[in-house]
Protein backbone atom coordinates (compact mmCIF):
# COMPACT_ATOMS: atom_id res chain seq x y z
CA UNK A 1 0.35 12.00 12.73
CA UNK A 2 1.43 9.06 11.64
CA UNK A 3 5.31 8.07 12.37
CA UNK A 4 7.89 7.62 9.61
CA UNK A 5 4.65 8.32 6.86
CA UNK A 6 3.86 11.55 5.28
CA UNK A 7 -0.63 11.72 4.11
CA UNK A 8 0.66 11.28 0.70
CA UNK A 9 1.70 8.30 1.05
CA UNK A 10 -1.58 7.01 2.74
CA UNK A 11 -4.65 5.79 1.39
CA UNK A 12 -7.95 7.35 2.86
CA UNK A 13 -8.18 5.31 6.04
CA UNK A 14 -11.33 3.27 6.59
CA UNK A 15 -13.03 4.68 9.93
CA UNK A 16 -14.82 1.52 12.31
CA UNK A 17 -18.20 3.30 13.39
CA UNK A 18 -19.12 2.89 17.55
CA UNK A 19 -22.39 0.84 16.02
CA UNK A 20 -19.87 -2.17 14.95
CA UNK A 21 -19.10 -2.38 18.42
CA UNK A 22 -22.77 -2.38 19.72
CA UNK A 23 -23.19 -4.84 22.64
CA UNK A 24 -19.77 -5.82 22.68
CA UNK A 25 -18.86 -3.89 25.79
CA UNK A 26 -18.91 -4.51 29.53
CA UNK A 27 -21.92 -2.10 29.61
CA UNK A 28 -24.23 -3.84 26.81
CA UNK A 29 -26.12 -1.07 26.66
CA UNK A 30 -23.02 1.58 26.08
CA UNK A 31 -23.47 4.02 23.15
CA UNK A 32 -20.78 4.65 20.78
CA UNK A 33 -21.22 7.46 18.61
CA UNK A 34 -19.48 8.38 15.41
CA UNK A 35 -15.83 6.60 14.24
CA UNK A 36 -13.43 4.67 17.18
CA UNK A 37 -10.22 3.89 15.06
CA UNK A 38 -9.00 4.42 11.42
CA UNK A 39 -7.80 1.34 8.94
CA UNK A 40 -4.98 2.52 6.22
CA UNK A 41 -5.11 -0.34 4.51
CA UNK A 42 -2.69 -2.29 1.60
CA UNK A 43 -0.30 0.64 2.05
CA UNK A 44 3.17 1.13 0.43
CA UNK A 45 5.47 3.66 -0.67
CA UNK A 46 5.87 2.55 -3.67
CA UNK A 47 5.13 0.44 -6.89
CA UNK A 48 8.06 -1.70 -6.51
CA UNK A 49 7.00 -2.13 -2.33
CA UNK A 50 3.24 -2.89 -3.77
CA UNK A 51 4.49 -5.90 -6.27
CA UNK A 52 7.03 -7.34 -3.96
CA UNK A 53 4.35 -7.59 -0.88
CA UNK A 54 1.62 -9.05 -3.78
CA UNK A 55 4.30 -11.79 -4.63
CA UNK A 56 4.37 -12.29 -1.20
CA UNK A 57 0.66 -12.82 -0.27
CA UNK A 58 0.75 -9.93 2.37
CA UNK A 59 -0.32 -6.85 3.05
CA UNK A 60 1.09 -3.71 5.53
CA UNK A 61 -2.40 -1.97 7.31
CA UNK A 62 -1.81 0.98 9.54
CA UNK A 63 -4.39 1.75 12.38
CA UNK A 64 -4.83 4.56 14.66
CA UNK A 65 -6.57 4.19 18.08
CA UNK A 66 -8.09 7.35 19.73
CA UNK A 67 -8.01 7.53 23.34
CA UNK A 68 -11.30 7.05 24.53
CA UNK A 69 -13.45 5.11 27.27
CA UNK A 70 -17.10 3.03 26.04
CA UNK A 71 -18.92 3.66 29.61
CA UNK A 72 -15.52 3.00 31.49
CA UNK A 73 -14.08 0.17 29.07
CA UNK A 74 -11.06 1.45 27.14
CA UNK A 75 -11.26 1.80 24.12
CA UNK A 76 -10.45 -1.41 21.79
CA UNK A 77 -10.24 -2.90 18.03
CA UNK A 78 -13.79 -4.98 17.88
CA UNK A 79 -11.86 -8.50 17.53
CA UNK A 80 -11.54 -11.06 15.78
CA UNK A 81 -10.12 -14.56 15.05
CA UNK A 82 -8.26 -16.18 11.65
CA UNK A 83 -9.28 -18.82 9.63
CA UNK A 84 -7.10 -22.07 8.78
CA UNK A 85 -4.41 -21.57 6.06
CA UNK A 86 -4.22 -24.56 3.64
CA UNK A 87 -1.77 -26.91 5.38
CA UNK A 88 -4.48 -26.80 8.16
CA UNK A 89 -2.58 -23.53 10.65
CA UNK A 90 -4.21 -21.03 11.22
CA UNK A 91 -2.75 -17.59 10.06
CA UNK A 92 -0.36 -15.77 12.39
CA UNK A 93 -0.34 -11.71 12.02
CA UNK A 94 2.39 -9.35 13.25
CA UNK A 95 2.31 -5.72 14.50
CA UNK A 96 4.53 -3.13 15.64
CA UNK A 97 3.48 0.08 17.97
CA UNK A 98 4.52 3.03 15.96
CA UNK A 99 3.57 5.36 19.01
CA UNK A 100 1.41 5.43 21.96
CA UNK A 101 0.58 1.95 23.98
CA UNK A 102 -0.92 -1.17 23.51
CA UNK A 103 -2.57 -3.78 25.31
CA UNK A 104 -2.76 -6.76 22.98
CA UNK A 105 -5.74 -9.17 24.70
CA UNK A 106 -5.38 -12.83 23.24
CA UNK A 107 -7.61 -15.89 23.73
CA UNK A 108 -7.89 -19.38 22.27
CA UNK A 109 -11.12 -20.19 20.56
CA UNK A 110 -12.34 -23.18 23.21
CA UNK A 111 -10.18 -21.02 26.01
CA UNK A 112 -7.72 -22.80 26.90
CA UNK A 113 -5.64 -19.89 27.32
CA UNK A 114 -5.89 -15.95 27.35
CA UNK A 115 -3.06 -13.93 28.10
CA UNK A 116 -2.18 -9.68 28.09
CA UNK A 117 0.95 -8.91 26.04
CA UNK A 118 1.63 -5.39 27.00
CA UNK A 119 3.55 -2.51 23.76
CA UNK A 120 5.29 0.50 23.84
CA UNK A 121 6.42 2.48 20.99
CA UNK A 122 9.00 0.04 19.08
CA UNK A 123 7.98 -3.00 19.94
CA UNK A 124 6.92 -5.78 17.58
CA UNK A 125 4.12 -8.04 18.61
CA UNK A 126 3.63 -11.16 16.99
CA UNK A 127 -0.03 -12.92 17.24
CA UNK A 128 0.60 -16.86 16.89
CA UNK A 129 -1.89 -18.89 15.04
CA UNK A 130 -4.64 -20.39 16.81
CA UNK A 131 -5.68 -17.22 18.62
CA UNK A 132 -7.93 -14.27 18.48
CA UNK A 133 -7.05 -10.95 19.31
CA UNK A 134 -8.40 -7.54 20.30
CA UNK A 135 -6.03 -4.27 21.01
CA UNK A 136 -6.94 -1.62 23.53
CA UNK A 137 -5.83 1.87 24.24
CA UNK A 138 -5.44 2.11 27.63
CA UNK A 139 -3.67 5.66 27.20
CA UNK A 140 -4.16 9.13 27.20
CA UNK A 141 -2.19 9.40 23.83
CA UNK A 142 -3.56 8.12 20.63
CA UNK A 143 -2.06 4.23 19.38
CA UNK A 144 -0.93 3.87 16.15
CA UNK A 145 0.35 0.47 15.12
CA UNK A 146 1.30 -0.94 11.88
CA UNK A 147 0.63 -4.79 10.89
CA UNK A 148 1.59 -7.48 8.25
CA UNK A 149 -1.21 -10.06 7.92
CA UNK A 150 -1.29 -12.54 4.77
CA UNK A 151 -3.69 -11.42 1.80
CA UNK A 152 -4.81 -15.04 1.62
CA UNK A 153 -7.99 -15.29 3.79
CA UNK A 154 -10.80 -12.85 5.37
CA UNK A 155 -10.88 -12.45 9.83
CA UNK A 156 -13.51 -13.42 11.65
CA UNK A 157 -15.52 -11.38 13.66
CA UNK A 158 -18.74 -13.30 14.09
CA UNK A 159 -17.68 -15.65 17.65
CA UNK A 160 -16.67 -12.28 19.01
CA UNK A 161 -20.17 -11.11 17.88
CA UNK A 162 -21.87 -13.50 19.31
CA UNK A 163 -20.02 -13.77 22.70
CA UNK A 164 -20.37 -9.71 23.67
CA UNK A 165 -16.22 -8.99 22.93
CA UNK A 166 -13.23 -11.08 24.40
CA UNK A 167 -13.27 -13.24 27.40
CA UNK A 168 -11.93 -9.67 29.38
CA UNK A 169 -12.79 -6.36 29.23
CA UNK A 170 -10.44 -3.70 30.62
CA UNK A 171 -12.00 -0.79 32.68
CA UNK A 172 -10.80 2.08 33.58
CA UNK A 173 -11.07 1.72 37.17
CA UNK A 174 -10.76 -1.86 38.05
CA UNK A 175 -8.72 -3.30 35.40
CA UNK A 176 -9.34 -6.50 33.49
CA UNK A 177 -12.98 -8.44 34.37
CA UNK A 178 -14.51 -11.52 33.27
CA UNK A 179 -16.90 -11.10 30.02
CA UNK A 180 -19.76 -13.00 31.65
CA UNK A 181 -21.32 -13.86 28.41
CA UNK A 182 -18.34 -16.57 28.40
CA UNK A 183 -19.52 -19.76 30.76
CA UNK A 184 -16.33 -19.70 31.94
CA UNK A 185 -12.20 -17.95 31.38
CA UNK A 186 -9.29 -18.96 31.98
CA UNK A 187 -6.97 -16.99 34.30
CA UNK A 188 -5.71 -14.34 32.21
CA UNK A 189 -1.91 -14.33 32.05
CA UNK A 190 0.83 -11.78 31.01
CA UNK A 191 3.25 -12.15 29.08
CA UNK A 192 6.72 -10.50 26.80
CA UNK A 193 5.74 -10.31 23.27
CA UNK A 194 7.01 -13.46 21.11
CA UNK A 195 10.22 -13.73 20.16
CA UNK A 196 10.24 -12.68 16.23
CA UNK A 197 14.55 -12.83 15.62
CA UNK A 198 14.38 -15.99 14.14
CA UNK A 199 11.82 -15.06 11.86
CA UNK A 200 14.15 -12.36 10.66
CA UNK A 201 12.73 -8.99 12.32
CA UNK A 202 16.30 -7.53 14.39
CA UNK A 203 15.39 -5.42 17.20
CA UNK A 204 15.79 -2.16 15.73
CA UNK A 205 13.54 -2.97 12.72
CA UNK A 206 10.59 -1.33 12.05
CA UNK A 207 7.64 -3.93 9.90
CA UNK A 208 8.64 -1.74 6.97
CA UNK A 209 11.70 -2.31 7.08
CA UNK A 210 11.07 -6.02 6.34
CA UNK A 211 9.29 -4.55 2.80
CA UNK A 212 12.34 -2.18 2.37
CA UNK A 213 15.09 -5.00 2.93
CA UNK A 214 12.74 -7.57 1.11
CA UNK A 215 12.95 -10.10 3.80
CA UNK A 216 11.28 -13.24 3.51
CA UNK A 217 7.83 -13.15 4.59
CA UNK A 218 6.40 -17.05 4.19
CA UNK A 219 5.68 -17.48 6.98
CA UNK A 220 2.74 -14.95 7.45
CA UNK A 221 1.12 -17.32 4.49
CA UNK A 222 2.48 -20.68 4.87
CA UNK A 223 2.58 -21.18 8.61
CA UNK A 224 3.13 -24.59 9.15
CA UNK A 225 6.78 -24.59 8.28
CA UNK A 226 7.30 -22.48 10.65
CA UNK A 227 5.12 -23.99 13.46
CA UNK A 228 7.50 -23.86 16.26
CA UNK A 229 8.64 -20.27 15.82
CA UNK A 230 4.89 -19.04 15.95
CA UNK A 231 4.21 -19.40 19.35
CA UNK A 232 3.29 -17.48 22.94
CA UNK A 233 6.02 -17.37 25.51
């Protein structure tokens, strides 16, 4: 069940299979069977909606997260980080908790920082350019969160690949621990979500909403106008 959305106005989701995830948890040797979370991708409600994001160079995804554990980890998106745009900023992404809870894990690509941003149902996250992200379901109720990410460039998955997941993992029993593939992480810090009112998003708006209204949404594409806006707290 998906809030606020009815199936017909959803695309057939795209299901990520346990074997994407193989070796990325905190027990290498964890298997995942069948799908973990389902991808309704490029959706809209409507023809106008579809033409108005195009213009715009994004693109409104749904997701929905399964409770689950991999071997005692939580259950989590498999990661990944985004590429430059063209004025040489990396591409910021935005998501809002529709229901259920979130753990958004962040990390900068050399580490210089990692930090937990914590969502409830309502809140709008905002992921700042320059760092990779993974969510996590650390509840008994299934997550569903919506995003807005630019159309203009692909994610990248591989240094997660390679490095066995984030810099954390979050168990079940003992919380957040170091991925020891990583030589070395920083301390992990939390932190409140962004603050995403001067990018136009009022605290009782929904990401849809921002489609609906047709509020300006250059700044998912063209980040470096908007450089000091995009950041953690």
């Amino acid at each position: 069940m998906i809030p606020g959305w009815t199936d017909a106005d959803l695309p057939a989701p795209v299901a990520r299979d346990g074997s994407e995830l193989a070796g990325m948890t905190a027990d290498p040797g964890c298997r995942i069977p069948g799908p973990i979370y389902y991808m309704y991708r490029d959706v809209a409600r409507s023809d106008g909606d579809r033409r108005w994001m195009a213009d715009q160079h994004v693109r409104y995804d749904i997701t929905r997260i399964p409770p689950g554990l991999f071997c005692n980890e939580f259950v989590k998106t498999k990661g990944h980080y985004h590429p430059e745009s063209q004025s040489g900023v990396p591409y910021p992404e935005v998501y809002e908790v529709m229901s259920g809870r979130a753990h958004y894990l962040l990390q900068r690509p050399d580490l210089s920082d990692a930090a937990l941003i914590e969502a409830g149902a309502g809140t709008v996250v905002l992921i700042p350019p320059g760092y990779g992200h993974v969510t996590i379901n650390p509840d008994e109720r299934e997550l569903v969160m919506a995003n807005l990410v630019s159309r203009s460039f692909a994610s990248k998955y591989e240094p997660y690949e390679v490095m066995r997941g984030a810099a954390y993992y979050e168990l079940a029993d003992r919380g957040f621990v170091p991925n020891p593939s990583y030589p070395a992480v920083p301390s992990l810090r939390r932190v409140a979500p962004p603050d995403v009112l001067p990018l136009g998003i009022l605290p009782d708006y929904t990401l849809y909403d921002l489609v609906e209204e047709r509020i300006p949404l250059d700044w998912l594409d063209a980040p470096a106008e908007y450089a000091g806006l995009l950041r953690l707290p």
